[in-house]
PDB file of N, CA and C in Angstrom:
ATOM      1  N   UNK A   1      14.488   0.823  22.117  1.00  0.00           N
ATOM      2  CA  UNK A   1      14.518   1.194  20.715  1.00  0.00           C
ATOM      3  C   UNK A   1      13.885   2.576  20.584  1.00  0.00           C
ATOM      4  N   UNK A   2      14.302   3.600  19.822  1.00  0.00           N
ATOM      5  CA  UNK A   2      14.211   4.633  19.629  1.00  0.00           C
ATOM      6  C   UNK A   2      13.072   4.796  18.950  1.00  0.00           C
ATOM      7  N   UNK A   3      11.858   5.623  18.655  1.00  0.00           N
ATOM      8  CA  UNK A   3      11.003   5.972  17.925  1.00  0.00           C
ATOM      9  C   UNK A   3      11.579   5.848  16.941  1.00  0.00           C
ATOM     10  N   UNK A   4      12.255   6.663  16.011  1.00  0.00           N
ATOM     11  CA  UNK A   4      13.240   6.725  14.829  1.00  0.00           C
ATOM     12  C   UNK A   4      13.587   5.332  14.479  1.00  0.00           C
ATOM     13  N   UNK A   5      14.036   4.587  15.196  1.00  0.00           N
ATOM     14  CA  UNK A   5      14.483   3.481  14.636  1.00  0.00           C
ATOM     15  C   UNK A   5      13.163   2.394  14.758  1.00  0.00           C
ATOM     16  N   UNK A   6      12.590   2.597  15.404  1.00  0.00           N
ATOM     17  CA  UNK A   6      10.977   1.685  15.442  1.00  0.00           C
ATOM     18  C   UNK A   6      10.589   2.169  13.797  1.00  0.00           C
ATOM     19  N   UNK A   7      10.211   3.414  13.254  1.00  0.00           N
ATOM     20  CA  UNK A   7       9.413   3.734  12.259  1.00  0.00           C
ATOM     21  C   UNK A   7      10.868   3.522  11.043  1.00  0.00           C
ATOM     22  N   UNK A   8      11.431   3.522  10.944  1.00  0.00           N
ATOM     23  CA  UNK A   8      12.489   2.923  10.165  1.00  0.00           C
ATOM     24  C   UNK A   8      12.511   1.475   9.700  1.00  0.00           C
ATOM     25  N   UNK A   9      12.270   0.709  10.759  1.00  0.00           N
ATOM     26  CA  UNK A   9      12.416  -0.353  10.539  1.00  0.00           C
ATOM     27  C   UNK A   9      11.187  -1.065  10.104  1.00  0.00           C
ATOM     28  N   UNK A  10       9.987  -0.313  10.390  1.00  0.00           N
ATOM     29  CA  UNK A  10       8.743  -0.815   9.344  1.00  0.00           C
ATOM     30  C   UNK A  10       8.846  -0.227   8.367  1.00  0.00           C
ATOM     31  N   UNK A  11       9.416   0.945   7.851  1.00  0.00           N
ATOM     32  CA  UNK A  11       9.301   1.147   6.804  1.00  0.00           C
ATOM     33  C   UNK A  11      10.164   0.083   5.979  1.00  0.00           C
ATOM     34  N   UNK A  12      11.246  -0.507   6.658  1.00  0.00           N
ATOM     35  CA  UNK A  12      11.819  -1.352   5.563  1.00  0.00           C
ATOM     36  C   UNK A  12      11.198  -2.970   5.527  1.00  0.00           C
ATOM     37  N   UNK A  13      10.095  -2.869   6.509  1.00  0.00           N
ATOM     38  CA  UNK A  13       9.408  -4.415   5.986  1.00  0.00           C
ATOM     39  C   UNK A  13       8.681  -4.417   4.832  1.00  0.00           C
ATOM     40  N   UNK A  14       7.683  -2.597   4.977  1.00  0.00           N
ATOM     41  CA  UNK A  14       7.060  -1.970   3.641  1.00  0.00           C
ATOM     42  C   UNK A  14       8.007  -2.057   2.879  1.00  0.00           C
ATOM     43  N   UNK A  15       9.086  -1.958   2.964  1.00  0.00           N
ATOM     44  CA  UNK A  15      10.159  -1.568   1.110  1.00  0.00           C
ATOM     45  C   UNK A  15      10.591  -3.416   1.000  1.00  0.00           C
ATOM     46  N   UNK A  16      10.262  -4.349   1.560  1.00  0.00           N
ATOM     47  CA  UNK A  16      10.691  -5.689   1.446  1.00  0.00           C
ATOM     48  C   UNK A  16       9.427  -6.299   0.948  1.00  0.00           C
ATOM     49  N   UNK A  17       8.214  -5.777   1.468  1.00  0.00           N
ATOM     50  CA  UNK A  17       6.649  -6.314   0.897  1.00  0.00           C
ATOM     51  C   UNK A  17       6.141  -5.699  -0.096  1.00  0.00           C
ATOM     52  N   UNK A  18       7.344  -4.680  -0.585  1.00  0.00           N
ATOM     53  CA  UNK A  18       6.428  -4.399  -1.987  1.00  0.00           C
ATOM     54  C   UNK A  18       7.858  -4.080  -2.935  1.00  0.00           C
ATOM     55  N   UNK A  19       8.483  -4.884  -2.734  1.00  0.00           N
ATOM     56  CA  UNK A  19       9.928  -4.926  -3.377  1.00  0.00           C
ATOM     57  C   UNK A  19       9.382  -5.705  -5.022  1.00  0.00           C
ATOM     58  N   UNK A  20       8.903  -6.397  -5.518  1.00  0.00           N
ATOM     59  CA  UNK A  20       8.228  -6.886  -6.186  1.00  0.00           C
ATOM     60  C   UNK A  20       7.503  -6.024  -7.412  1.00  0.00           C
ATOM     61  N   UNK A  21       8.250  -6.103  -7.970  1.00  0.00           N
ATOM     62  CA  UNK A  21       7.756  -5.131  -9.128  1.00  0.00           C
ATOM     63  C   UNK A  21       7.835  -5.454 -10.835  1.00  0.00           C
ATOM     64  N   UNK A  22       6.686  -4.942 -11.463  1.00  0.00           N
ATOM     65  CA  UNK A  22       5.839  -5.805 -12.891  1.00  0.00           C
ATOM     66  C   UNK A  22       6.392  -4.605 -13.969  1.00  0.00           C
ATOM     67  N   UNK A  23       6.847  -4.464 -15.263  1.00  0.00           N
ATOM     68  CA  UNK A  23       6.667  -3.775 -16.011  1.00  0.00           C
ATOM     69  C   UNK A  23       5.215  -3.813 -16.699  1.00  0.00           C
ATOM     70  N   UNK A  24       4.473  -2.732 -16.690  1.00  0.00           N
ATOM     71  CA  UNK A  24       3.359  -2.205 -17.325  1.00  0.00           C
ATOM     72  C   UNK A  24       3.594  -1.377 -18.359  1.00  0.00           C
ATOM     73  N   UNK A  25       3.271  -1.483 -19.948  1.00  0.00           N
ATOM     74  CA  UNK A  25       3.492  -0.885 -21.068  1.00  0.00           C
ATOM     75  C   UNK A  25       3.015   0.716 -20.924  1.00  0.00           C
ATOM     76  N   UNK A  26       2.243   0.500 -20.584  1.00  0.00           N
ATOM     77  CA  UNK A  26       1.314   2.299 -20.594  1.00  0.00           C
ATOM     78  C   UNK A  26       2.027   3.035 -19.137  1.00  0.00           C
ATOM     79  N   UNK A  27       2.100   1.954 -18.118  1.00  0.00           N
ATOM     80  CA  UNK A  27       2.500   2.947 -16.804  1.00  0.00           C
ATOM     81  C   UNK A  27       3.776   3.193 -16.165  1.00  0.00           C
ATOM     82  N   UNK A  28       4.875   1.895 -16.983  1.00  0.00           N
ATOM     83  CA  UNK A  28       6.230   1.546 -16.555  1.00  0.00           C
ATOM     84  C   UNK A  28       6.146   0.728 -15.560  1.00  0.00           C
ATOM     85  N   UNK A  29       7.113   0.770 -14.550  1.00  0.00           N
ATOM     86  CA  UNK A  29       7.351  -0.070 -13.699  1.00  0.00           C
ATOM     87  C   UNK A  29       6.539  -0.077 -12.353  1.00  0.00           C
ATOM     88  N   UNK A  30       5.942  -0.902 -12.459  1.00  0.00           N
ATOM     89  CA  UNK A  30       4.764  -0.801 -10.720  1.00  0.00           C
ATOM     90  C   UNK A  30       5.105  -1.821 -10.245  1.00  0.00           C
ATOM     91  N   UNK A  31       4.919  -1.333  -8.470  1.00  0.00           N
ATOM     92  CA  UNK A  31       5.133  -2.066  -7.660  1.00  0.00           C
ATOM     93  C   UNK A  31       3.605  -3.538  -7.301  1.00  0.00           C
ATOM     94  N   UNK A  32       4.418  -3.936  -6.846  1.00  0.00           N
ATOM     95  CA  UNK A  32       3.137  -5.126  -6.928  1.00  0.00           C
ATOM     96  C   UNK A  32       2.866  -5.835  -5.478  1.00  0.00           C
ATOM     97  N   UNK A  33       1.564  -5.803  -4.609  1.00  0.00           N
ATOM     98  CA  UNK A  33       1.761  -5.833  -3.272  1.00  0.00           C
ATOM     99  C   UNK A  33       1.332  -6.720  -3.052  1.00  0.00           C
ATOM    100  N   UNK A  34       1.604  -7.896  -1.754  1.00  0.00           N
ATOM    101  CA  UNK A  34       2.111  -8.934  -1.621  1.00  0.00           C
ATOM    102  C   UNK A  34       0.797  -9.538  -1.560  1.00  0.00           C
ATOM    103  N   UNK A  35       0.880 -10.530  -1.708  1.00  0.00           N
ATOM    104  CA  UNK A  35      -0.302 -12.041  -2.433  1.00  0.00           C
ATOM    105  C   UNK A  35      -1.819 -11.419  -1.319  1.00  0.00           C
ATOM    106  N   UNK A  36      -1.623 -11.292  -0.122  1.00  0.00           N
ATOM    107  CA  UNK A  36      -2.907 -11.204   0.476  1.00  0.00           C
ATOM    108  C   UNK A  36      -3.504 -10.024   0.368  1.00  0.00           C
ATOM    109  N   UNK A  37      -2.923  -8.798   0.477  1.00  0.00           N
ATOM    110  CA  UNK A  37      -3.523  -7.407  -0.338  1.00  0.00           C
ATOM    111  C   UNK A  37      -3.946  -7.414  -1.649  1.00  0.00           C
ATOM    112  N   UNK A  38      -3.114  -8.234  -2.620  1.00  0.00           N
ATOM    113  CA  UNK A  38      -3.213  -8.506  -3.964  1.00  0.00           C
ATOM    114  C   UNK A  38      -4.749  -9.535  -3.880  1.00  0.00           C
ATOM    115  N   UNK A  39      -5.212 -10.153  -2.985  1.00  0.00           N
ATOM    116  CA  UNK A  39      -6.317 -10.889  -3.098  1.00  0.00           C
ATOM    117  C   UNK A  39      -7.731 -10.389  -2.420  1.00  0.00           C
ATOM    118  N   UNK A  40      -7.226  -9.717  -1.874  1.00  0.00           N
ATOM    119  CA  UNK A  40      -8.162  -8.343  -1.092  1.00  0.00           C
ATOM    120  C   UNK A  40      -8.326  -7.322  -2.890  1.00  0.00           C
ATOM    121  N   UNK A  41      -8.065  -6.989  -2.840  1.00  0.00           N
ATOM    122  CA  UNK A  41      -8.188  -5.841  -4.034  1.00  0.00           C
ATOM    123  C   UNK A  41      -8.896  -6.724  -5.461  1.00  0.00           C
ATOM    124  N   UNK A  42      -8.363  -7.975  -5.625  1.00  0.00           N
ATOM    125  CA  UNK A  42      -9.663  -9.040  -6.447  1.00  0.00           C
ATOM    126  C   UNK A  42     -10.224  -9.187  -6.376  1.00  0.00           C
ATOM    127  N   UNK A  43     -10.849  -9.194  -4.834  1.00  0.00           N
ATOM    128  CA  UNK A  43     -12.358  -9.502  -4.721  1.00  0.00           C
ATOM    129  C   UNK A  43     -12.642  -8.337  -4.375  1.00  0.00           C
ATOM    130  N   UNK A  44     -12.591  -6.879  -4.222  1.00  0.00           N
ATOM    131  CA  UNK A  44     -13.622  -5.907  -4.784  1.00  0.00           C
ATOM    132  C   UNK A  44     -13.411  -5.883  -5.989  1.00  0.00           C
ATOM    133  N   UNK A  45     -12.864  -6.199  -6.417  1.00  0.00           N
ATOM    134  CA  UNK A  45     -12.894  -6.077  -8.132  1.00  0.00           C
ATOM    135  C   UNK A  45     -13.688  -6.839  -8.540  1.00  0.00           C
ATOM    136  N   UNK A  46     -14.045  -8.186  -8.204  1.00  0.00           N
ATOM    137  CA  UNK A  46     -14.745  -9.205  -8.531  1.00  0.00           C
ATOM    138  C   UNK A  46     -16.208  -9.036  -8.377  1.00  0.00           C
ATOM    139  N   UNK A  47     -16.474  -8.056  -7.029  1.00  0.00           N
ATOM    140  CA  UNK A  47     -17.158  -7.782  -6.404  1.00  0.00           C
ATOM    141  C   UNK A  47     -17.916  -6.730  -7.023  1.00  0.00           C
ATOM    142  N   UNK A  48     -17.631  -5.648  -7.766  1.00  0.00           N
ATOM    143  CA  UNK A  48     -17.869  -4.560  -8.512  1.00  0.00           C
ATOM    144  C   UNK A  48     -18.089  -5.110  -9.533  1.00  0.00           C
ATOM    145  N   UNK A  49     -17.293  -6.161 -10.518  1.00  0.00           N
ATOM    146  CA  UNK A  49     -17.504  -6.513 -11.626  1.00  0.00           C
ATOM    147  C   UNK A  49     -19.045  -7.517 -11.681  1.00  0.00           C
ATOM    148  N   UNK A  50     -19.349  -7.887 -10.924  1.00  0.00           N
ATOM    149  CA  UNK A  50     -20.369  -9.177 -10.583  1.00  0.00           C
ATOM    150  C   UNK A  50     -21.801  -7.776 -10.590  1.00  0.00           C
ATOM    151  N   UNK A  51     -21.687  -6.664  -9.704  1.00  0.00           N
ATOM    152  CA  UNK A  51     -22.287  -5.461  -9.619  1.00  0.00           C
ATOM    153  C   UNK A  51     -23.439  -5.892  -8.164  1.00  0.00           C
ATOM    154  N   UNK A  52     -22.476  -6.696  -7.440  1.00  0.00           N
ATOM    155  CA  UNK A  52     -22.680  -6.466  -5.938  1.00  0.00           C
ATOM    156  C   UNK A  52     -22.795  -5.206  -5.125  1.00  0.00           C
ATOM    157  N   UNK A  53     -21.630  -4.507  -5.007  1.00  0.00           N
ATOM    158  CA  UNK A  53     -21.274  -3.367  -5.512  1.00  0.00           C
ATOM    159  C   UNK A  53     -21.461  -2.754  -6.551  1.00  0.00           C
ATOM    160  N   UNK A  54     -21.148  -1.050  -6.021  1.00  0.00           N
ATOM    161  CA  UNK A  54     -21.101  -0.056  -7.525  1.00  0.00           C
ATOM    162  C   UNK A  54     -19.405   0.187  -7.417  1.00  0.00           C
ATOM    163  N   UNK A  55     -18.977   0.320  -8.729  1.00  0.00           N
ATOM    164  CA  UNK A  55     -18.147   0.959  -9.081  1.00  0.00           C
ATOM    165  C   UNK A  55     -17.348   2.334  -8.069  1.00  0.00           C
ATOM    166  N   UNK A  56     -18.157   2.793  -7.834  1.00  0.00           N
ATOM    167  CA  UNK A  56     -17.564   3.945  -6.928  1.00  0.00           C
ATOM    168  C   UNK A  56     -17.435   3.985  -5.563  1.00  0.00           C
ATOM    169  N   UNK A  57     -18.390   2.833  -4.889  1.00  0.00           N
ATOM    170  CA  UNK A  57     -18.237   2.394  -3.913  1.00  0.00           C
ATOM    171  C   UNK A  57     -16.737   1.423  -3.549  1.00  0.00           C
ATOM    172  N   UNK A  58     -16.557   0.767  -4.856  1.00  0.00           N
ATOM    173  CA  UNK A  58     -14.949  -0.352  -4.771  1.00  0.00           C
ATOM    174  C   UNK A  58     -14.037   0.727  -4.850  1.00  0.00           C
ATOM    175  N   UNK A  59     -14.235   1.674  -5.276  1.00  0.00           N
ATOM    176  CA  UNK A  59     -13.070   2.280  -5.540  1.00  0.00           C
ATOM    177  C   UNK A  59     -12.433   3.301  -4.241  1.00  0.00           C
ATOM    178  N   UNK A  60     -13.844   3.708  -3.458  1.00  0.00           N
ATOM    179  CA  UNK A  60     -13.947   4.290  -1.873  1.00  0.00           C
ATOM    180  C   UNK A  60     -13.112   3.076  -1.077  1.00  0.00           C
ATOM    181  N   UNK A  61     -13.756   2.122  -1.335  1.00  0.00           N
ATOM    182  CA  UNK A  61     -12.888   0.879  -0.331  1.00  0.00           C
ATOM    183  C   UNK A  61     -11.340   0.741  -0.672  1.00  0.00           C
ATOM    184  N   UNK A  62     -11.106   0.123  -2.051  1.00  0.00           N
ATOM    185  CA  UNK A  62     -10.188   0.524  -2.094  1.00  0.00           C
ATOM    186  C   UNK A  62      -8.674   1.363  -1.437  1.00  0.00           C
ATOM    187  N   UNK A  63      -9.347   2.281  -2.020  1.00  0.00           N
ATOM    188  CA  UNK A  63      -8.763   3.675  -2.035  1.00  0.00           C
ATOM    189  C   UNK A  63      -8.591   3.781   0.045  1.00  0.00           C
ATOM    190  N   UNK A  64      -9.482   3.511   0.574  1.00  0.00           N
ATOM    191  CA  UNK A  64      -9.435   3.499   1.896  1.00  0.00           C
ATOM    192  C   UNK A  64      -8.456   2.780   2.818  1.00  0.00           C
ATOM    193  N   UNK A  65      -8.545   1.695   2.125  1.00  0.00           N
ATOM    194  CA  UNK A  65      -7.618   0.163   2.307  1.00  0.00           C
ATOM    195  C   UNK A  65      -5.995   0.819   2.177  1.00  0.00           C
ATOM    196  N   UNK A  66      -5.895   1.200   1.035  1.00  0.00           N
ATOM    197  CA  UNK A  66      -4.539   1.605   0.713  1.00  0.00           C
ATOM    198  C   UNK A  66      -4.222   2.506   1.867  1.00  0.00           C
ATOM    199  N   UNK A  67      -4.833   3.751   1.849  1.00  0.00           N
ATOM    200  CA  UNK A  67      -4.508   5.227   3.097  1.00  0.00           C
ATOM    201  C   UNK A  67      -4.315   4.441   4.206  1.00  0.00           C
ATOM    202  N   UNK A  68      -5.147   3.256   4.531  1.00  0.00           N
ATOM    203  CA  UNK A  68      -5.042   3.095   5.788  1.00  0.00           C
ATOM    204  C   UNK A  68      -3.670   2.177   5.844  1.00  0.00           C
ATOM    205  N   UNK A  69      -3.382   1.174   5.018  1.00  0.00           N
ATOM    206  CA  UNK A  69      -2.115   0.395   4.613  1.00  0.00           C
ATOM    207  C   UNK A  69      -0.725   1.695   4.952  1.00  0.00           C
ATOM    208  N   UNK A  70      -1.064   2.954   4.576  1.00  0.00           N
ATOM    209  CA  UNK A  70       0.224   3.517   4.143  1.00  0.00           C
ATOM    210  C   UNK A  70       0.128   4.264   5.756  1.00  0.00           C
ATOM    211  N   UNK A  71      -0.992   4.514   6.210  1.00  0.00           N
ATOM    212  CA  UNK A  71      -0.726   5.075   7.994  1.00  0.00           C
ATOM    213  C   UNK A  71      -0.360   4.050   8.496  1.00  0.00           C
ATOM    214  N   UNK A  72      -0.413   2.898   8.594  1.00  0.00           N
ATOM    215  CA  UNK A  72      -0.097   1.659   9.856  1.00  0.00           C
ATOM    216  C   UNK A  72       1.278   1.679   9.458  1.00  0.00           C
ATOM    217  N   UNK A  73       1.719   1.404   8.113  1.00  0.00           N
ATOM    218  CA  UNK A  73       3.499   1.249   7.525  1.00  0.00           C
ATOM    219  C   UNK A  73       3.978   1.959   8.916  1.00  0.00           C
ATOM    220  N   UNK A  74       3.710   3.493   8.625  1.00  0.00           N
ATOM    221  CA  UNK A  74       4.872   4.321   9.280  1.00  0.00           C
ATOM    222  C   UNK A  74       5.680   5.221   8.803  1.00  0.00           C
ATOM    223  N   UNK A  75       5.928   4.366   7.242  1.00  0.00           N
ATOM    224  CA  UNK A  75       6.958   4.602   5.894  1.00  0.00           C
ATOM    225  C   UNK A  75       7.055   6.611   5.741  1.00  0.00           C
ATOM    226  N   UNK A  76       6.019   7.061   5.455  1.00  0.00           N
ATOM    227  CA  UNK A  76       6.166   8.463   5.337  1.00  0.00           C
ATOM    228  C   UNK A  76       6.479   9.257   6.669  1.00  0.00           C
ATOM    229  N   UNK A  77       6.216   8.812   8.033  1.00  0.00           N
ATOM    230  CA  UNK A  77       6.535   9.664   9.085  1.00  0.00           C
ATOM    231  C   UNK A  77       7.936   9.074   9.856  1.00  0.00           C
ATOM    232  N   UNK A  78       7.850   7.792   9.529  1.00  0.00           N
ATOM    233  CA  UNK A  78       9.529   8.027   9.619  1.00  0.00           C
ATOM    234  C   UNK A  78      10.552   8.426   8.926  1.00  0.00           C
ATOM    235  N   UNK A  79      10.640   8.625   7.811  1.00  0.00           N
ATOM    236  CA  UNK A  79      10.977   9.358   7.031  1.00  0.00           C
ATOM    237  C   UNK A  79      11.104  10.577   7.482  1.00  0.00           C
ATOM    238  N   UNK A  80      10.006  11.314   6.996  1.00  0.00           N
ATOM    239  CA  UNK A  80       9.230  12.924   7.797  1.00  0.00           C
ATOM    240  C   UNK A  80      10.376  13.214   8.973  1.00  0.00           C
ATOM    241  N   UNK A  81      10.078  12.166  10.205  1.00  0.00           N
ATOM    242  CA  UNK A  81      10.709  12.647  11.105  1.00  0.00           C
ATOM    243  C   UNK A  81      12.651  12.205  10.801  1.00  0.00           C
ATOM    244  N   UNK A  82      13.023  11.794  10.434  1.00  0.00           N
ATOM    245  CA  UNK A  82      14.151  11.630  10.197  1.00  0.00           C
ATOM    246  C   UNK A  82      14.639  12.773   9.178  1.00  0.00           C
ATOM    247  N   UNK A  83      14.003  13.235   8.287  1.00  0.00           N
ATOM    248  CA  UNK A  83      14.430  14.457   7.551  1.00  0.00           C
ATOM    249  C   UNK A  83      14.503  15.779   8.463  1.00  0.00           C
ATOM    250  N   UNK A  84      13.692  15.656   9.654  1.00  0.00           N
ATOM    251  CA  UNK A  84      13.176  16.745  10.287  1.00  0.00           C
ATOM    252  C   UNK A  84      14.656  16.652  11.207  1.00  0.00           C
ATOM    253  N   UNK A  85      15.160  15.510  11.508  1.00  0.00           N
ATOM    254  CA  UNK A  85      16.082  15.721  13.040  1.00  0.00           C
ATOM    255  C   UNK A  85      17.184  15.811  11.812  1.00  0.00           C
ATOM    256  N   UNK A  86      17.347  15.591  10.602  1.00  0.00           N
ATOM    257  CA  UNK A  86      18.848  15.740  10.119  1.00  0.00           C
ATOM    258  C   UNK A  86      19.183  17.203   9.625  1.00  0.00           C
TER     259      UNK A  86
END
């Protein structure tokens, strides 16, 4: 299997695990990510809200969680590289 087609094909497990999507009045249409990320991201929330945590600290985690979610995908560099060889 080709690099190209390796990072392709996670990107489409990413476009199948977050296929799932909520209308929000203020933001439109968001995607909504699948039950165990979605329960990860409650409990820093829960976690911040309780004031276990600070606020800016959940939002570092967070925010970390996601970057690191979107490097393991693949989703943007296969892409990347597929725009690059066409």
């Amino acid at each position: 299997m080709s690099t190209l087609t390796r990072h392709l094909s996670g990107a489409r497990e990413t476009v199948r695990a977050y296929s799932r999507r909520v209308d929000v009045p203020l933001l439109g249409e968001v995607a909504v990510p699948p039950p165990d990320k979605l329960a990860y991201y409650a409990g820093v929330g829960v976690l911040a809200a309780l004031q276990v945590i600070e606020w800016p600290l959940a939002l570092v985690i967070t925010a970390g969680h996601v970057l690191a979610d979107q490097h393991a995908s693949g989703l943007a560099k296969g892409i990347g590289e597929a725009l690059e060889t066409a």
